[in-house]
N, C-alpha and C. Protein backbone atom coordinates (compact mmCIF):
# COMPACT_ATOMS: atom_id res chain seq x y z
N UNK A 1 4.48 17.51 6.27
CA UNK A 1 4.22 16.18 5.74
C UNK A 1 3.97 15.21 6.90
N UNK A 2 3.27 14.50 6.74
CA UNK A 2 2.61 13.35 7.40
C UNK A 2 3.32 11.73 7.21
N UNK A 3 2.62 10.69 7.79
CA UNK A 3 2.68 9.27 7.30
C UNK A 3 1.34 9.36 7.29
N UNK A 4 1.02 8.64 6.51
CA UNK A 4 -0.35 7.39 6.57
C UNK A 4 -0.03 5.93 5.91
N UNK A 5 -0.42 5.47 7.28
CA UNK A 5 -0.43 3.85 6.71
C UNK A 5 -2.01 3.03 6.00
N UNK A 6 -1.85 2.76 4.61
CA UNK A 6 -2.76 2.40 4.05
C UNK A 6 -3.23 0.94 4.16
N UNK A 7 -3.95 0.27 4.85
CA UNK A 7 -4.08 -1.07 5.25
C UNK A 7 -5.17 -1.54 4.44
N UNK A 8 -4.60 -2.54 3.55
CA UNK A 8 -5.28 -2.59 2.42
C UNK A 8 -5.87 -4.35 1.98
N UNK A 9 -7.13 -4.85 2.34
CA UNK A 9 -7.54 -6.03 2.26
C UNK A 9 -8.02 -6.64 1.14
N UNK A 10 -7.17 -7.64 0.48
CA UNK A 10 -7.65 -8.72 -0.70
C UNK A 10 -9.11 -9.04 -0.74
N UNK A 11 -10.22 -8.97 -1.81
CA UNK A 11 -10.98 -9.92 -1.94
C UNK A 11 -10.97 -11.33 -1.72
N UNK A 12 -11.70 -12.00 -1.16
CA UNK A 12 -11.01 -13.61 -1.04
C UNK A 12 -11.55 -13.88 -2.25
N UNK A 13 -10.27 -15.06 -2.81
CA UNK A 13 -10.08 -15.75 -4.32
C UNK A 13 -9.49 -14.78 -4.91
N UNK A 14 -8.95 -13.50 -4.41
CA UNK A 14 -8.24 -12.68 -5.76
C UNK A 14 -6.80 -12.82 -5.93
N UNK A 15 -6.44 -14.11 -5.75
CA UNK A 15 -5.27 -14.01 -5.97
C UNK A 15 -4.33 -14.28 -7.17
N UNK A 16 -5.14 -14.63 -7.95
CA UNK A 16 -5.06 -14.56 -9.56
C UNK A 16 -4.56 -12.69 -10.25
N UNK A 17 -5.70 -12.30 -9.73
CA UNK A 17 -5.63 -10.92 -9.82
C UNK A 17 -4.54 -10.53 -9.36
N UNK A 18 -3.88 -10.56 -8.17
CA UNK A 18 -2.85 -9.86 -7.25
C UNK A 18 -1.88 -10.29 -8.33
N UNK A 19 -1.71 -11.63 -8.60
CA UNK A 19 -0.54 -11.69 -9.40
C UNK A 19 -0.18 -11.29 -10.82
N UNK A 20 -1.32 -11.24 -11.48
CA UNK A 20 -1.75 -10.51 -12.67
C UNK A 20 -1.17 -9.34 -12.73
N UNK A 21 -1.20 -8.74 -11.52
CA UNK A 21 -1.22 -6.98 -11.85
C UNK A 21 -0.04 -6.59 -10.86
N UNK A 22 0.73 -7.80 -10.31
CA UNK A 22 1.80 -7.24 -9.35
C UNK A 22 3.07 -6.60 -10.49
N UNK A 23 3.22 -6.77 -11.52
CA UNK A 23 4.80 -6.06 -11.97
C UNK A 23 3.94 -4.28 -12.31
N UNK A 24 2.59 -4.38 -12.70
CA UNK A 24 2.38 -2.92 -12.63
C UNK A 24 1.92 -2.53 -11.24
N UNK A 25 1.95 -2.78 -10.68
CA UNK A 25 1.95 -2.34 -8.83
C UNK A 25 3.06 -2.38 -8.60
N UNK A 26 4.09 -3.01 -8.78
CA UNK A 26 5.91 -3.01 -8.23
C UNK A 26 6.39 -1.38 -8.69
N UNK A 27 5.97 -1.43 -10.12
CA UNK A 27 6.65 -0.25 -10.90
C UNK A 27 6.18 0.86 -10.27
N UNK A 28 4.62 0.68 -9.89
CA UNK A 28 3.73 2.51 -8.84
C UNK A 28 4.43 2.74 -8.26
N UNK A 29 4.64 2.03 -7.07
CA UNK A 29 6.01 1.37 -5.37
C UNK A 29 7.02 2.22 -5.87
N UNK A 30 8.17 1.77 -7.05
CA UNK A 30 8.91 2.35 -7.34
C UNK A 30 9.03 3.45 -7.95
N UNK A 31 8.04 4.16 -8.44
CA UNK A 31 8.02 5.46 -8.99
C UNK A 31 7.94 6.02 -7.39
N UNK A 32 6.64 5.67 -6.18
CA UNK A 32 6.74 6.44 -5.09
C UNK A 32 8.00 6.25 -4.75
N UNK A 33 8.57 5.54 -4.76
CA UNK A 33 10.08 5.27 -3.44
C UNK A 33 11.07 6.08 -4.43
N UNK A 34 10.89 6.27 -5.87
CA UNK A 34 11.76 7.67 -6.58
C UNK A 34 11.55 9.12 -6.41
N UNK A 35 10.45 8.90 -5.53
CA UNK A 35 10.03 10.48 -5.66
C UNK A 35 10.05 10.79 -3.90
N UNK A 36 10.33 9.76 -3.21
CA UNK A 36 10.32 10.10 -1.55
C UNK A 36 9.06 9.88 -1.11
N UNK A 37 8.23 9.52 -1.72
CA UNK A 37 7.07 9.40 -1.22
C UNK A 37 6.62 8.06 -0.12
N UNK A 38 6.83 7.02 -0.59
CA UNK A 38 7.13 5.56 0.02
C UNK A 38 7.81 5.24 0.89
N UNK A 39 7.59 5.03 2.17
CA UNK A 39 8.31 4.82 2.99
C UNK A 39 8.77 3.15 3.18
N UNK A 40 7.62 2.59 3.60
CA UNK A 40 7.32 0.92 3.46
C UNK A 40 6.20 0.06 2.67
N UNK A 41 6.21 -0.88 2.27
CA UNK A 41 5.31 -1.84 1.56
C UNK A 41 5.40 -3.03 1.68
N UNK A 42 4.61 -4.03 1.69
CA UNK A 42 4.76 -5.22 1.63
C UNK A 42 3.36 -5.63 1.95
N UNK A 43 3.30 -6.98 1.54
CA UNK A 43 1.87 -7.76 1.64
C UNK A 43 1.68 -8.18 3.40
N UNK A 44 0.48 -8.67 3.46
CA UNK A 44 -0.36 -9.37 4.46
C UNK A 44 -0.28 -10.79 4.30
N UNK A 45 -0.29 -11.60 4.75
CA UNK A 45 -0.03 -12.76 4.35
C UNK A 45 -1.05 -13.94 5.78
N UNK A 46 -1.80 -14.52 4.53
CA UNK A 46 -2.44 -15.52 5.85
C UNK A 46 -1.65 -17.07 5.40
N UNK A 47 -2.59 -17.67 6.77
CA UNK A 47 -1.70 -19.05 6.94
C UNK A 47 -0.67 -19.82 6.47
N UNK A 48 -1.29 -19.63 4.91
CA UNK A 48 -0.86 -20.06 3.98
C UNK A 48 0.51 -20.03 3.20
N UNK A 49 0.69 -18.80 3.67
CA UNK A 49 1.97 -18.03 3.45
C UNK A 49 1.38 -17.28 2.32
N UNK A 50 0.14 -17.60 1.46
CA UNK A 50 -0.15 -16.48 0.49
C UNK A 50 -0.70 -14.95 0.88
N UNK A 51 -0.56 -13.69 -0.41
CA UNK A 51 -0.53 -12.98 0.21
C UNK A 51 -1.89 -12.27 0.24
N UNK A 52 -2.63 -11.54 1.45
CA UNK A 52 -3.73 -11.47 1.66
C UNK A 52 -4.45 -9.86 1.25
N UNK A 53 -3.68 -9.31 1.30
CA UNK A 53 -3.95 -7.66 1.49
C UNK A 53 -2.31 -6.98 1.38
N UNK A 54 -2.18 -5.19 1.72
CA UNK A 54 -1.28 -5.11 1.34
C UNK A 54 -1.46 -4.03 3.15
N UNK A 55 0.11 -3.23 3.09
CA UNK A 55 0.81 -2.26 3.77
C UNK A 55 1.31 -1.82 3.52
N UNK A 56 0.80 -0.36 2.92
CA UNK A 56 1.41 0.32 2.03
C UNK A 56 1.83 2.14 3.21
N UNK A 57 2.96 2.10 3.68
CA UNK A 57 3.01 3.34 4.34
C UNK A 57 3.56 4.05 3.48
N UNK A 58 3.01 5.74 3.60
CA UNK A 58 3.45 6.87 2.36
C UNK A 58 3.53 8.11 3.31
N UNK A 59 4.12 9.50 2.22
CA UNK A 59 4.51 10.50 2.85
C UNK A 59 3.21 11.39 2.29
N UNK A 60 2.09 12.30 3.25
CA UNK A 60 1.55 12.89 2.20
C UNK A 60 1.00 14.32 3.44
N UNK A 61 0.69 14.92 2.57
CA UNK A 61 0.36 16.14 3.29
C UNK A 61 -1.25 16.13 3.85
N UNK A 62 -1.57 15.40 3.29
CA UNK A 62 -3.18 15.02 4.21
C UNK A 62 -3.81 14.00 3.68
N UNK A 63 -4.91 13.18 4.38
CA UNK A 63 -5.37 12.09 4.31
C UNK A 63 -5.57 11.70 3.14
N UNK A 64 -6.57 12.77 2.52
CA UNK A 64 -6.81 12.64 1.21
C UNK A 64 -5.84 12.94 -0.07
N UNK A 65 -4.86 13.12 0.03
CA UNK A 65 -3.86 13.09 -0.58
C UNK A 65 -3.47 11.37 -0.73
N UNK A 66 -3.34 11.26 0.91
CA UNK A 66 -2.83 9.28 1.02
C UNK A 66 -4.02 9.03 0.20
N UNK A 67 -5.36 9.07 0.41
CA UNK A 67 -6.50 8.45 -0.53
C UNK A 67 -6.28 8.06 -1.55
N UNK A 68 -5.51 9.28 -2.51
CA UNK A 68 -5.17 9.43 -4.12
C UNK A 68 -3.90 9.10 -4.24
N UNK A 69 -3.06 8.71 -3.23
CA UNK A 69 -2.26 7.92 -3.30
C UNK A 69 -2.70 6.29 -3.93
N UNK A 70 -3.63 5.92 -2.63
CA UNK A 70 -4.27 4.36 -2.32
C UNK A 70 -4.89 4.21 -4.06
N UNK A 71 -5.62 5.09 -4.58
CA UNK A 71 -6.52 4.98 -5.58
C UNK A 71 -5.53 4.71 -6.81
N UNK A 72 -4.30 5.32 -6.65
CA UNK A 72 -3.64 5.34 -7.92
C UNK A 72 -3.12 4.07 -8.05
N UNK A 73 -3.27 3.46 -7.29
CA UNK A 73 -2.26 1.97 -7.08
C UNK A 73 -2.93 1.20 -8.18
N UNK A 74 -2.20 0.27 -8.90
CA UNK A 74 -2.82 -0.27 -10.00
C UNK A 74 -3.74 -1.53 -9.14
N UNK A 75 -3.52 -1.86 -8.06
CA UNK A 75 -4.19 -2.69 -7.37
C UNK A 75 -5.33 -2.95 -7.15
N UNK A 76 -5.68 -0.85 -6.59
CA UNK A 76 -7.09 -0.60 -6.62
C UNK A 76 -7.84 -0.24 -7.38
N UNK A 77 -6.83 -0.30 -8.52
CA UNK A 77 -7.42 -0.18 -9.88
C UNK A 77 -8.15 -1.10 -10.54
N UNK A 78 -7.38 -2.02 -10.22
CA UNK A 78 -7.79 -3.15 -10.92
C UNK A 78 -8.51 -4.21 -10.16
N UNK A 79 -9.38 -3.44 -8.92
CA UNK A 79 -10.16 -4.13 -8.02
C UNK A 79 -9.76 -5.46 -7.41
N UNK A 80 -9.05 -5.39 -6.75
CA UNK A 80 -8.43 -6.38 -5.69
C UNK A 80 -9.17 -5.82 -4.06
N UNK A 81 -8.76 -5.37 -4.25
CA UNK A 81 -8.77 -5.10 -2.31
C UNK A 81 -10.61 -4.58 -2.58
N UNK A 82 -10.60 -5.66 -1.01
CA UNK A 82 -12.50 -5.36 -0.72
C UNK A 82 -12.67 -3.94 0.50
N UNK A 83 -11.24 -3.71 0.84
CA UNK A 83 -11.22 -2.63 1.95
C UNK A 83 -10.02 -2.03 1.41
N UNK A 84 -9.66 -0.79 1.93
CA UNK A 84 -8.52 0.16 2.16
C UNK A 84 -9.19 0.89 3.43
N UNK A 85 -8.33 1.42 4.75
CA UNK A 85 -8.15 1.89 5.60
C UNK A 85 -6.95 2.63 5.08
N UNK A 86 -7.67 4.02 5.58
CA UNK A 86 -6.27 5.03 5.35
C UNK A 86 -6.34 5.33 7.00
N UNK A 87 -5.14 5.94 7.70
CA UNK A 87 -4.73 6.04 9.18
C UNK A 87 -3.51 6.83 9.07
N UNK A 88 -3.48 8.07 9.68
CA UNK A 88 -2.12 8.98 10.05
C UNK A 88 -1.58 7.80 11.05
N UNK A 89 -0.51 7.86 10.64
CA UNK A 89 0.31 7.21 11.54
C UNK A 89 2.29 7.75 11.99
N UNK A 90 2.67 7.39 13.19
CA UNK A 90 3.78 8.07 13.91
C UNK A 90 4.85 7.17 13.86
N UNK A 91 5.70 6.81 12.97
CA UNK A 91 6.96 5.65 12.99
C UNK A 91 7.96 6.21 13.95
N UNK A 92 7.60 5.64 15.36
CA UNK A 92 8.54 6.19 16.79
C UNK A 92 9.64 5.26 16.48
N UNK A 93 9.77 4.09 16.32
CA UNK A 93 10.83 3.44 16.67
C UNK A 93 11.47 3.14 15.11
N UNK A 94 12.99 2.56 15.18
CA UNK A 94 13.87 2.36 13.84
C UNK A 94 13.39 3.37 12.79
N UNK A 95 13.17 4.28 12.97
CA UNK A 95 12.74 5.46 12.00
C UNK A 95 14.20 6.22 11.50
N UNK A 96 14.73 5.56 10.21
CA UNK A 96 15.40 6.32 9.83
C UNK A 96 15.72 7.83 9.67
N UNK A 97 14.76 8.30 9.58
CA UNK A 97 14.54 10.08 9.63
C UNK A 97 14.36 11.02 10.85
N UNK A 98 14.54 9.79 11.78
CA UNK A 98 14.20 10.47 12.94
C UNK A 98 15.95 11.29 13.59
């Protein structure tokens, strides 16, 4: 098993949307973080303090696995984000599992 961190960018003006569809995006989060899959999450946030995009790090056995991770998110479901970047990534430091 791997990390990939999914770096995931808002449409600008979708923030209607983000909030629309955040209690069925909370519940995805928490089905991954029931199943071990989820490591970290949380939004992007510009100036404003509103939130811009997301950071979604997961456990998966290959990229495209994280992909169908990213896809299942009700987020990108429901067309918010104008980008997703998927990236293997190495949590060296405060890594609980380490």
């Amino acid at each position: 098993m791997m990390l990939f961190a999914l770096l995931c960018t808002d449409k600008p003006g979708a923030l209607q949307l983000r909030l629309d569809t955040r209690p069925d995006h909370i519940a995805y989060l928490n089905d991954l973080n029931a199943k071990g899959i989820l490591k970290i999450a949380g939004p992007f946030l510009g100036e404003d303090g509103k939130p811009t995009g997301s950071l979604v790090i997961v456990k998966a056995e290959t990229i495209e696995e994280a992909g169908a991770i990213a896809e299942a998110d009700p987020y990108a479901k429901a067309g918010l984000f104008a980008n997703v970047e998927i990236k293997a990534y190495n949590w060296v430091f405060n890594n609980p599992e380490a």
